[in-house]
Protein backbone atom coordinates (compact mmCIF):
# COMPACT_ATOMS: atom_id res chain seq x y z
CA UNK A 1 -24.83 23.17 26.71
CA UNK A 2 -24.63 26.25 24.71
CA UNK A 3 -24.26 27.42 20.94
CA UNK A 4 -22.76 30.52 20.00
CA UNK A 5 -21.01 32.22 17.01
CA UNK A 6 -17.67 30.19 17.80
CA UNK A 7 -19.53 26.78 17.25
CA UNK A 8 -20.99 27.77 14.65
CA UNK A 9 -17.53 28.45 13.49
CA UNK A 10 -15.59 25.19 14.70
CA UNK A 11 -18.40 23.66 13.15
CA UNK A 12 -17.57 25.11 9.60
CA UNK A 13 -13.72 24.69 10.26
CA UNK A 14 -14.19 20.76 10.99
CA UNK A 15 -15.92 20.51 7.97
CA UNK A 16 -14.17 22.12 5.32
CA UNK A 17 -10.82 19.93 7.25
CA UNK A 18 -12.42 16.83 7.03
CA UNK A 19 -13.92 17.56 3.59
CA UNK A 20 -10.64 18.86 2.33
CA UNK A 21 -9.04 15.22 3.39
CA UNK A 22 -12.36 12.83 2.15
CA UNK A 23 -11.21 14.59 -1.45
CA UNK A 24 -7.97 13.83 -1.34
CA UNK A 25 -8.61 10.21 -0.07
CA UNK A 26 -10.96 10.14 -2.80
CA UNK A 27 -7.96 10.86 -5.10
CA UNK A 28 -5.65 8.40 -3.89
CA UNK A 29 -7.96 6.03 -3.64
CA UNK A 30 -8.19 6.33 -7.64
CA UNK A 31 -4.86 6.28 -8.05
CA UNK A 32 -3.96 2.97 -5.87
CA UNK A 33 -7.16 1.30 -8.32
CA UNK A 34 -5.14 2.00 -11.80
CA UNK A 35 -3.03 -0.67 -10.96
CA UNK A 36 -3.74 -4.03 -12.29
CA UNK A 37 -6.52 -6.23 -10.89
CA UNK A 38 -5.57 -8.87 -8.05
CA UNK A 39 -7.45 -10.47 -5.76
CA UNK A 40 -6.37 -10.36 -1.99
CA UNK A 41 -9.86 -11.77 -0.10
CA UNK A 42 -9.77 -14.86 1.86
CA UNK A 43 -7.79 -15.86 4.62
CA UNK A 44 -9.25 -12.90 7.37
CA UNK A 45 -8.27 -14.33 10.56
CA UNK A 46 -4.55 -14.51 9.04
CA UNK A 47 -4.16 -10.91 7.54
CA UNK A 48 -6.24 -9.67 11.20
CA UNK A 49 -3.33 -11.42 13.14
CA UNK A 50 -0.96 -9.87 11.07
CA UNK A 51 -2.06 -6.41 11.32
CA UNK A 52 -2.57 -6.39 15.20
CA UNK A 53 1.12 -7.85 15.23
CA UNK A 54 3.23 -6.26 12.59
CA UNK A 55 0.86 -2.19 12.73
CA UNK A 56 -0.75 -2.77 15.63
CA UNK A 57 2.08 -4.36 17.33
CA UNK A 58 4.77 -2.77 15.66
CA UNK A 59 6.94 -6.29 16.00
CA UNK A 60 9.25 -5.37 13.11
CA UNK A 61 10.45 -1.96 14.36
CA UNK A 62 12.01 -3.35 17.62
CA UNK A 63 14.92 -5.11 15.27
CA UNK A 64 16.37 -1.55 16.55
CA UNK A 65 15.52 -0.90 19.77
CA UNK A 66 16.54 2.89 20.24
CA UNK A 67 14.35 4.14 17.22
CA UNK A 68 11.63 1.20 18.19
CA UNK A 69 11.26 2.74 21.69
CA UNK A 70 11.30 6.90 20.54
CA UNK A 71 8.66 5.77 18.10
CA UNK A 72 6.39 3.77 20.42
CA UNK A 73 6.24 7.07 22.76
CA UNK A 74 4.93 8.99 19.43
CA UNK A 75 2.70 6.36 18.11
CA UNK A 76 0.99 5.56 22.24
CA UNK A 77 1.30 9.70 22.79
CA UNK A 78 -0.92 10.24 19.74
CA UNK A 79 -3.14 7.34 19.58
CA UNK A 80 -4.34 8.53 23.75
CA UNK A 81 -4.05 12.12 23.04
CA UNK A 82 -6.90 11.64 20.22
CA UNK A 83 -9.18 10.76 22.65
CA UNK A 84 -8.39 14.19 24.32
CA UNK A 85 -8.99 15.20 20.59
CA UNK A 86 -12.55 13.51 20.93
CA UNK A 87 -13.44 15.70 23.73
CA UNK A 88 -12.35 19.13 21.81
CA UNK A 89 -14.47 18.06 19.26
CA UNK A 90 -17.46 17.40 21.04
CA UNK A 91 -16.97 20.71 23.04
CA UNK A 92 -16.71 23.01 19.83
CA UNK A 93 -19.98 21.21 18.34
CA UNK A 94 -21.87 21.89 21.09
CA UNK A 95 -20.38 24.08 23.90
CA UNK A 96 -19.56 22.36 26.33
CA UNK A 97 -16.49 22.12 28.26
CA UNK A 98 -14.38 19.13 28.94
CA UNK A 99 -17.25 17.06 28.15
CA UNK A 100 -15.47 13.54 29.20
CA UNK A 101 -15.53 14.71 32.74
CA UNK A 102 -18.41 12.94 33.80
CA UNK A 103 -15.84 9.72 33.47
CA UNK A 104 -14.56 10.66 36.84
CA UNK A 105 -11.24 9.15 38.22
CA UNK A 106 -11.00 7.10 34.72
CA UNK A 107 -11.12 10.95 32.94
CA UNK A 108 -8.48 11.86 36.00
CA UNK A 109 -6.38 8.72 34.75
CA UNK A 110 -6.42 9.96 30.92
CA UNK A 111 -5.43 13.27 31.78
CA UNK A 112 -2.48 12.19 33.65
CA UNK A 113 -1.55 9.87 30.98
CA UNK A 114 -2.53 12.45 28.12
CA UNK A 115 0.19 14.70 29.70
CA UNK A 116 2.96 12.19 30.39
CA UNK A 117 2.68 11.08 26.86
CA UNK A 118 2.78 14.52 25.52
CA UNK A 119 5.72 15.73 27.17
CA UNK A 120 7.08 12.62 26.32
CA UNK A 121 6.37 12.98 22.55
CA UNK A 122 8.56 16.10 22.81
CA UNK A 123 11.22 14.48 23.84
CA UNK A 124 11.43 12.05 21.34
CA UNK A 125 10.68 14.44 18.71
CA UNK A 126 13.53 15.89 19.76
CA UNK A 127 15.65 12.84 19.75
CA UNK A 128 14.02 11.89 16.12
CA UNK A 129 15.33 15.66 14.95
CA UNK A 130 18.73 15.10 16.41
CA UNK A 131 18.88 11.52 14.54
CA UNK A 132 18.16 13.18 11.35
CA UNK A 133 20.29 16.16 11.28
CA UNK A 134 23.07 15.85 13.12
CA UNK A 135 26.59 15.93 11.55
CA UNK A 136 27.78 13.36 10.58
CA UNK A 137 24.06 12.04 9.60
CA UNK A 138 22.45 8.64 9.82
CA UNK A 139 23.71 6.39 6.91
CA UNK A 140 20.20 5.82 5.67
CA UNK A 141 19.06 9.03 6.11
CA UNK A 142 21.43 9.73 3.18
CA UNK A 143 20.37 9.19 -0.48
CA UNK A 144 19.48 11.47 -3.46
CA UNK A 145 16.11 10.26 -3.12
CA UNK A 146 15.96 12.07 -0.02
CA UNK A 147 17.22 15.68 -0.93
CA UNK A 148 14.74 19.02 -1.41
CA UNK A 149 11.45 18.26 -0.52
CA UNK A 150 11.40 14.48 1.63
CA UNK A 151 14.21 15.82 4.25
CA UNK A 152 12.31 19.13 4.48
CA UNK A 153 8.98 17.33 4.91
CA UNK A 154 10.41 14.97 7.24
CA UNK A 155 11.57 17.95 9.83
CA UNK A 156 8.29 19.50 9.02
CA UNK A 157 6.57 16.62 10.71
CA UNK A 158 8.29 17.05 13.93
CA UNK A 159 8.05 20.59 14.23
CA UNK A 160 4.35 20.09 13.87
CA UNK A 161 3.95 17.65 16.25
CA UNK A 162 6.20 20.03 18.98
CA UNK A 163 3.72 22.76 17.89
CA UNK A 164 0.32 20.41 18.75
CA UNK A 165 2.08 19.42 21.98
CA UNK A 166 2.97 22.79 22.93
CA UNK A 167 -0.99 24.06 22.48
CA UNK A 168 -2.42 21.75 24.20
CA UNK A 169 -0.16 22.01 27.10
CA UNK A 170 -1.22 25.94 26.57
CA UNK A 171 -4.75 24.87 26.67
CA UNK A 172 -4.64 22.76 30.11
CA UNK A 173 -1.93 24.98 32.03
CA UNK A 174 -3.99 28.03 31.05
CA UNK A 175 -7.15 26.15 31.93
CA UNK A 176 -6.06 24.87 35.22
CA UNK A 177 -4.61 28.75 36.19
CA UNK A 178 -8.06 30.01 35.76
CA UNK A 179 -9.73 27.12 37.90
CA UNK A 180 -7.07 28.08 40.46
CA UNK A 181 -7.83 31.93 40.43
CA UNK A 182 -11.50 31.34 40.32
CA UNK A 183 -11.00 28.38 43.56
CA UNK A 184 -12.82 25.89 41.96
CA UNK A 185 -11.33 22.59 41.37
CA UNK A 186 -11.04 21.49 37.41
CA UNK A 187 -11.85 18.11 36.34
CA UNK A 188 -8.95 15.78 35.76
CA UNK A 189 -5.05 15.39 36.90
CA UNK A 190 -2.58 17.55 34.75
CA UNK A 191 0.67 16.30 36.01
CA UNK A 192 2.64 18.61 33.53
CA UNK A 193 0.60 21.58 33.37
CA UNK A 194 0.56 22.27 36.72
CA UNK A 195 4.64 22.31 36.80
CA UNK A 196 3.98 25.32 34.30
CA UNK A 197 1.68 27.10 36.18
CA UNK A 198 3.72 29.59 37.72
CA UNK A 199 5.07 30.77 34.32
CA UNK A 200 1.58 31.90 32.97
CA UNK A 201 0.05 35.67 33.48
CA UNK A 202 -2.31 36.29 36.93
CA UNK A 203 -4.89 38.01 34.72
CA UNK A 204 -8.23 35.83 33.99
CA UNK A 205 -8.77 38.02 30.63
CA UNK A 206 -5.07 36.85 29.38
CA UNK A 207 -5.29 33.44 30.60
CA UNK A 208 -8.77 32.66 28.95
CA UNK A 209 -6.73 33.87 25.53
CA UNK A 210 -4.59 31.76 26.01
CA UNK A 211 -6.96 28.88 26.85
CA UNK A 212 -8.48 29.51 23.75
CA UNK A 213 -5.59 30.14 21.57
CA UNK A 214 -4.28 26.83 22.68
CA UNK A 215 -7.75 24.86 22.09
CA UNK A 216 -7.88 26.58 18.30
CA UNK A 217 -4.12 26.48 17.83
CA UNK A 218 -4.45 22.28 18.45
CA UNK A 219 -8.12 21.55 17.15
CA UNK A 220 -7.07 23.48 13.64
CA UNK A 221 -3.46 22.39 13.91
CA UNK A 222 -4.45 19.00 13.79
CA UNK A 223 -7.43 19.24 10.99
CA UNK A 224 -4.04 21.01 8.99
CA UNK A 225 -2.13 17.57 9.59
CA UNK A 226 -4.50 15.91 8.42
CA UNK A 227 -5.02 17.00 5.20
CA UNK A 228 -0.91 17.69 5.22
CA UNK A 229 -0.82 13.97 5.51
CA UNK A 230 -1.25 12.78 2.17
CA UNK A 231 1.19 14.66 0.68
CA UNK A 232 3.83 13.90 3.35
CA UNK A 233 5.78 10.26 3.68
CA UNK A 234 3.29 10.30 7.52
CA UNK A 235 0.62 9.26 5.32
CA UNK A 236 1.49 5.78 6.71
CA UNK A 237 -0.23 6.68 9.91
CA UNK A 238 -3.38 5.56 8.05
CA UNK A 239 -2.13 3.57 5.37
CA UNK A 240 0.35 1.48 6.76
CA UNK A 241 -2.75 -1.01 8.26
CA UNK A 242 -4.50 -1.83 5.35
CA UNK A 243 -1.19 -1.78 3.72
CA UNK A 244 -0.17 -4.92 6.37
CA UNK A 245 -3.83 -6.07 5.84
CA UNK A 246 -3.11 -7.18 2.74
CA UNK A 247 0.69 -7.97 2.08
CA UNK A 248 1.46 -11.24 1.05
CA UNK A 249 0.87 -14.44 2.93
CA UNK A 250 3.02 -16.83 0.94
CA UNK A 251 7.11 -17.56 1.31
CA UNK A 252 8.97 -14.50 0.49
CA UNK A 253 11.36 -16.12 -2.16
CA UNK A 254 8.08 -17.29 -3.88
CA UNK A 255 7.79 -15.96 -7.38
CA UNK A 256 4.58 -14.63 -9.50
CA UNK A 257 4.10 -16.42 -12.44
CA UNK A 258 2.78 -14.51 -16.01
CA UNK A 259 -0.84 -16.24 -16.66
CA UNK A 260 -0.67 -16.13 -20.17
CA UNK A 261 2.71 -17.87 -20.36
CA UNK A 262 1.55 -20.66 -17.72
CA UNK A 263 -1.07 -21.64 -20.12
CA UNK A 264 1.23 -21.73 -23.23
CA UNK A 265 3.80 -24.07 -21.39
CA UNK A 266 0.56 -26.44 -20.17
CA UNK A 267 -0.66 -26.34 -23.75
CA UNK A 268 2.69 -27.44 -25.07
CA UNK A 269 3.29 -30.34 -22.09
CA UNK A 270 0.13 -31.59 -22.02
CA UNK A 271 -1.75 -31.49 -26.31
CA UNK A 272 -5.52 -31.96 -24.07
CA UNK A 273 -5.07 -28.72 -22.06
CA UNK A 274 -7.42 -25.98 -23.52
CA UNK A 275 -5.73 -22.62 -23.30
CA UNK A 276 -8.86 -20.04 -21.62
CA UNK A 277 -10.53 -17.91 -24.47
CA UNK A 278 -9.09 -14.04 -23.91
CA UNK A 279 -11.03 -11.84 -22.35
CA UNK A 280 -13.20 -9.64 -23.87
CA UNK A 281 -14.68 -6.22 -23.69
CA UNK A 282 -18.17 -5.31 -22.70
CA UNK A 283 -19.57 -5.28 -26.30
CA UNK A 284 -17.70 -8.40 -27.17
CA UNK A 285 -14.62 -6.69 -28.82
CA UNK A 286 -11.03 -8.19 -27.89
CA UNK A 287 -8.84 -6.38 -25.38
CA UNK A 288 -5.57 -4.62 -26.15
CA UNK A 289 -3.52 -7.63 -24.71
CA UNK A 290 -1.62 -6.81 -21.38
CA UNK A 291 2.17 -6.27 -21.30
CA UNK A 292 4.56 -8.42 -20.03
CA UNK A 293 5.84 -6.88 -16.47
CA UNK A 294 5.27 -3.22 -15.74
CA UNK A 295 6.78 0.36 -18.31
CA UNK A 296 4.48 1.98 -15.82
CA UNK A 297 2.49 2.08 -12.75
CA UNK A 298 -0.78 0.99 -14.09
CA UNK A 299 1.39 -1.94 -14.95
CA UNK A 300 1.58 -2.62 -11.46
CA UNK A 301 -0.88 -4.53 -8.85
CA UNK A 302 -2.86 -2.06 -7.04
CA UNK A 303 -0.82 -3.48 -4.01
CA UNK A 304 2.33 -2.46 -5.54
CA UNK A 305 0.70 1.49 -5.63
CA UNK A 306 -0.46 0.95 -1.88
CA UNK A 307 2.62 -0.18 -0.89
CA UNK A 308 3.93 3.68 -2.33
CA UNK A 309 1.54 5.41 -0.11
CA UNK A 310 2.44 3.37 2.76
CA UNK A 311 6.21 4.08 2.94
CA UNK A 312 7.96 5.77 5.75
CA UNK A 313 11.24 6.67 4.29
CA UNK A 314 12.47 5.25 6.88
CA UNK A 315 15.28 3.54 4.48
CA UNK A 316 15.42 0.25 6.76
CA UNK A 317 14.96 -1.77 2.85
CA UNK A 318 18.45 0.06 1.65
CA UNK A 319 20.23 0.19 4.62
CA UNK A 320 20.03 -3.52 4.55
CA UNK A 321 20.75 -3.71 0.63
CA UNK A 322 23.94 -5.79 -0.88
CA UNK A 323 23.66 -3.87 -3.90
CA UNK A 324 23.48 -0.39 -2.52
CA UNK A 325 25.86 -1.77 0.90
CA UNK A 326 28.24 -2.13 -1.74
CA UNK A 327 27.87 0.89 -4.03
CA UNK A 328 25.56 0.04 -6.55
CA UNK A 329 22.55 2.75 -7.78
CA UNK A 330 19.99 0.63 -6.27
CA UNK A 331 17.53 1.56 -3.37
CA UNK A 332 14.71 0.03 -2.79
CA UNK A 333 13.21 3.10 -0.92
CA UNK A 334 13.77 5.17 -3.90
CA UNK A 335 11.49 2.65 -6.22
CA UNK A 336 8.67 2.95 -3.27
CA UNK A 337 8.71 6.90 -4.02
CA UNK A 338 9.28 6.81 -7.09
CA UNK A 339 5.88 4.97 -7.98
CA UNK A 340 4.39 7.67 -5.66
CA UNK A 341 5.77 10.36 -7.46
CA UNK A 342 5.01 8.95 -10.87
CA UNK A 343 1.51 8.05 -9.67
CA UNK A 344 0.69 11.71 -8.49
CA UNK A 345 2.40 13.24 -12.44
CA UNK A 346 -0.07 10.83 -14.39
CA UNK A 347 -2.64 10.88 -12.05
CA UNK A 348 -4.18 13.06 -9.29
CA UNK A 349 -2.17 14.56 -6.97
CA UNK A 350 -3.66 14.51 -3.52
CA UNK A 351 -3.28 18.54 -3.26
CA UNK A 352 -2.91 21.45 -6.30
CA UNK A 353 0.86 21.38 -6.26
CA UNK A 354 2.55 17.51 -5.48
CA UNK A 355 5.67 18.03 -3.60
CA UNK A 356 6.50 14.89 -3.94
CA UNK A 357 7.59 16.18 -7.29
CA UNK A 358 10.43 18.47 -6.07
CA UNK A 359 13.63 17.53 -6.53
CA UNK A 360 13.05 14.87 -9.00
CA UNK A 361 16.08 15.80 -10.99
CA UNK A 362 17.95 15.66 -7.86
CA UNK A 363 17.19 11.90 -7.29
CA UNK A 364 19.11 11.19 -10.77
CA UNK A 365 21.79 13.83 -11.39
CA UNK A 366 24.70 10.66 -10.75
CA UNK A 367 22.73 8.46 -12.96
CA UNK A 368 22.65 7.68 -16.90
CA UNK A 369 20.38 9.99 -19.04
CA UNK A 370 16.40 9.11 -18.43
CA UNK A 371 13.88 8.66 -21.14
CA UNK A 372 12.14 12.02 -20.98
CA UNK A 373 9.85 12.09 -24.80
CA UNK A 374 8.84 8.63 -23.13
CA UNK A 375 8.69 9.02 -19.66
CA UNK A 376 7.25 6.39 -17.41
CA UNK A 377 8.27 4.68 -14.79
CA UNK A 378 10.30 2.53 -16.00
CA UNK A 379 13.23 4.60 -17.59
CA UNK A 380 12.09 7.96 -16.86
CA UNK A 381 12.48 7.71 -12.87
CA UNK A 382 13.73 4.23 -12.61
CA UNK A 383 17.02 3.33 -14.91
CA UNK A 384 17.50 -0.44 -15.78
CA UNK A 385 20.94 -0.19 -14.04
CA UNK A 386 18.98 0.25 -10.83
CA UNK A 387 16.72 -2.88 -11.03
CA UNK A 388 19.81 -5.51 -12.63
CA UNK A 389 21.70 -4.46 -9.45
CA UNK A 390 18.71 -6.11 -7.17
CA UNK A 391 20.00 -9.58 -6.15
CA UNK A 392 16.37 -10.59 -5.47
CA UNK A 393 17.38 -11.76 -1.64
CA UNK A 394 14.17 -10.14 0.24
CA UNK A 395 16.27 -8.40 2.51
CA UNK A 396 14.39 -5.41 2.02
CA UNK A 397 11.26 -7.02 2.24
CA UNK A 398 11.89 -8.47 5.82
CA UNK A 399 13.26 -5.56 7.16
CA UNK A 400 10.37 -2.99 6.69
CA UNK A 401 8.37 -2.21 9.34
CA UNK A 402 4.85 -1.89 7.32
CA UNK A 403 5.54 -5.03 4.82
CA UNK A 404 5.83 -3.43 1.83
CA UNK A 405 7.38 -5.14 -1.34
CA UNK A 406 9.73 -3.18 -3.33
CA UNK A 407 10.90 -6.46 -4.85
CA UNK A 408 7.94 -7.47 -6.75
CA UNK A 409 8.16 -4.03 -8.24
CA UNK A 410 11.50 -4.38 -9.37
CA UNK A 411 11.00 -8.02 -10.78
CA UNK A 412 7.43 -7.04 -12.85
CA UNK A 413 9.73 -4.03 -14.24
CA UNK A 414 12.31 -6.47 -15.06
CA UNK A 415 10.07 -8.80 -16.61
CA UNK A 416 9.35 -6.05 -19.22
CA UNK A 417 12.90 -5.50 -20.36
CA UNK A 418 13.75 -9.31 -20.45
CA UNK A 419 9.97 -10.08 -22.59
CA UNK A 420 8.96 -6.92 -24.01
CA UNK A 421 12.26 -5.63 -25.11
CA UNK A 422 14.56 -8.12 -24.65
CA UNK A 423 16.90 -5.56 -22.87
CA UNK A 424 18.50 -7.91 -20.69
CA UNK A 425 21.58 -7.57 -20.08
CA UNK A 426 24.53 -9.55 -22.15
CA UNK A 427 25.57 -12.35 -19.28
CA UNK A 428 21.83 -13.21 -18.98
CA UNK A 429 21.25 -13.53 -23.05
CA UNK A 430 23.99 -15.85 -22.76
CA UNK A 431 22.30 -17.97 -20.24
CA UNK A 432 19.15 -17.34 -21.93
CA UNK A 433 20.23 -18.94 -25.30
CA UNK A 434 22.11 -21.64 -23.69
CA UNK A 435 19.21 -22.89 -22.06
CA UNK A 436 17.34 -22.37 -25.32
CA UNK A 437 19.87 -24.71 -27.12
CA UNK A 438 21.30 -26.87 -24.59
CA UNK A 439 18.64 -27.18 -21.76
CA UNK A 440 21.19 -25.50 -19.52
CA UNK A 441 22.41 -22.81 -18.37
CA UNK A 442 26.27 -23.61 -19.67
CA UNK A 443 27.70 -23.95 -22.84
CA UNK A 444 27.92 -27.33 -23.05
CA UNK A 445 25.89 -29.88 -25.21
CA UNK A 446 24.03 -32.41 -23.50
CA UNK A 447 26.07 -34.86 -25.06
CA UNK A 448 28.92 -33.69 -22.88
CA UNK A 449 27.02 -33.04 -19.70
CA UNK A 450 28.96 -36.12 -17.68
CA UNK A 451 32.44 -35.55 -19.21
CA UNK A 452 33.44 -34.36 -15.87
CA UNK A 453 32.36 -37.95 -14.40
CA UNK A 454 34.61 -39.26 -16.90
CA UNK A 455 37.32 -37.48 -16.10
CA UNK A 456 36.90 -37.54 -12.54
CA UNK A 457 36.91 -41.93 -12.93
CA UNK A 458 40.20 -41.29 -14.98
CA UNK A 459 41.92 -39.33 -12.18
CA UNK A 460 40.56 -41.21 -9.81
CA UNK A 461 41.90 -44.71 -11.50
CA UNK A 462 45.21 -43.28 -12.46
CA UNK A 463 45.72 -42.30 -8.57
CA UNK A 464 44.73 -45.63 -7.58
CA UNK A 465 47.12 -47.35 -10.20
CA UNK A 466 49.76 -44.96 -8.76
């Protein structure tokens, strides 16, 4: 064990990456907490079961089995090649080389598998690039939510990940050459590398460049991912677990109620029930009282904003749509990133620039005119056509692969219009009123309500008599 200038210098490289990325974590962190208050402890062993299955597991992606497989190979490649990632680390700390060798045949095993995976990564990568822009495309790879920056960002990821496979295949073949020239037998198996042997230089001087160039090009490439990441829809590498952790554990079709409301209808059913006192502020002084639903994305549970840094894009929740199937403006994906987006223009954005930003006119050049003196989520990126399209089913809800709820979202946003502005639209004010007057949701008086049975006993006798 040695230290030189280039530790030194690792050393002040690993910092400033993982410093960079505890600041913006630090940011998003404070923007997820904005949201509204709601509390998610209790029932551990359930929510651990459900993370080892559904992120862990990955159970929901296999409902496709082509993408489900090409994305297993990414997700095993990069979850073993970190511990090859462990090693570099330790190495550029403190100067040693290949510092997991003392493992023996379990470091020759994790070698072998390091490199299988790799090249395998590639070719999935590949197949993931093909997927996305080939001609004609993938029908939920389409959307104006997915112009500008997300399709550029979504390439960008797997040109990255070609470019960390590619150095550290540079680092091992190069590595392995120079054992070779020297005669002295390097620690591990490198199934791949040593196919790629013969295509490397002769000259030790070259070849330990090249070692080197491949050990910085993946040790900094990878520190640049990382703090990439949170500006990139492959944040849900991180955040799609604690995202799982705590989605919901009740019945899908099973509706929030509004507190304050509960307690009015208890106070009027039942003349004992006391109605709780309102709460109050630090030094006693009343609270401004909270809105019906969500205008904007404080308005929303702070799972709601974790659900919008967990989202893939992969558009599973629209492809799976009625009201988008069938032409309507809604997408479920584009609420997801549009709370992200808004989130990141009222709040911090997890880098200087939010390119998550890009292309927001894009998203809404086929749609009606947005509120922009009074823009907030609700009407300034998402239009009330879009949520009165959503046929509440859940279909989007079961089919995403990290649990995330983009109906709640839509159903707190429509809660505002129907009890803040009473903006709902005309078929549902006539429902709403006939309920109001007749305790139904038809125009008929209650008086009337079995004048079909009399009718039906009418027809009925005169087909008898007959």
């Amino acid at each position: 064990m040695h230290f030189s200038i280039q530790n030194i210098l690792f050393l002040l490289v690993a910092i400033a990456g993982f410093g960079l990325f505890a600041w913006q974590a630090r940011k998003i962190r404070a923007n997820i907490l904005v949201g509204r208050d709601r509390d998610m402890s209790g029932n551990v062993s359930e929510r651990l079961n459900k993370t080892l299955l559904v992120a862990f597991g990955q159970s929901k992606m296999f409902k496709r089995l082509t993408p489900a497989f090409l994305h297993l190979i990414v997700y095993v490649g990069f979850l073993v090649i970190n511990v090859e990632v462990i090693e570099i680390m330790v190495d550029g700390i403190f100067g040693t080389h290949r510092f997991l060798q003392f493992l023996g045949p379990v470091y020759d095993a994790l070698m072998a598998t390091n490199e299988i995976l790799g090249a395998l990564v590639i070719v999935a990568v590949v197949a993931f690039w093909w997927r996305r822009n080939r001609k004609p495309p993938v029908r939920r790879f389409q959307g104006p939510e997915l112009r500008m920056w997300p399709k550029l960002d979504a390439n960008i990821i797997l040109y990255v990940e070609v470019i960390l496979m590619a150095a550290l295949f540079t680092m091992n073949t190069a590595d392995l050459k120079l054992h070779q020239l020297r005669g002295a037998d390097m620690p591990g198996t490198f199934p791949i590398s040593s196919l790629l042997v013969g295509l490397f230089p002769t000259s030790e001087t070259a070849l330990h460049v090249l070692e080197r160039v491949g050990w910085w090009a993946h040790i900094v490439g990878i520190l640049c991912f990382l703090n990439y990441l949170p500006s990139s829809k492959h944040f849900h590498i991180i955040m799609a677990f604690p995202n799982v952790y705590y989605s919901r554990l009740v019945p899908q079709g099973q509706f929030s109620n509004v507190e304050s409301i509960t307690h009015e209808v208890k106070a009027m059913m039942d003349p004992s029930y006391e109605v709780p006192a309102p709460a109050t502020a630090p030094d006693g002084s009343a609270l401004a009282p909270t809105p019906f639903g969500a205008k904007d994305v404080n308005d929303l549970a702070w799972t709601n904003l974790l659900n919008a840094y967990s989202c893939t894009e992969c558009g599973r929740c629209t492809s799976v749509c009625p009201a988008n199937i069938t032409g309507k403006l809604l997408s479920p994906r584009k609420i997801i990133m549009d709370t992200r987006d808004r989130m990141e223009e009222k709040y911090n954005s997890p880098l200087i620039f939010s390119p998550n930003l890009y292309g927001q006119e894009a998203k809404h050049e086929s749609q009606e005119v947005l509120d922009k003196e009074n823009h907030t989520l609700l009407r300034g990126y998402v239009t009330p056509e879009e949520l009165w399209a959503c046929t509440t089913c859940n279909a989007c809800v079961e089919a995403c692969p990290v649990n995330i709820n983009p109906l709640e979202s839509i159903v707190e946003m429509r809660r505002f219009l129907v009890l803040e502005e009473s903006a709902a639209p005309n078929s549902l004010n006539v429902m709403f009123s006939n309920i109001e007057n007749n305790g139904a949701p038809w125009a008929f008086s209650p008086s009337d309500r079995f004048n079909w049975a009399d009718d039906l006993f009418v027809a009925d006798k005169e087909a008898v008599t007959a």
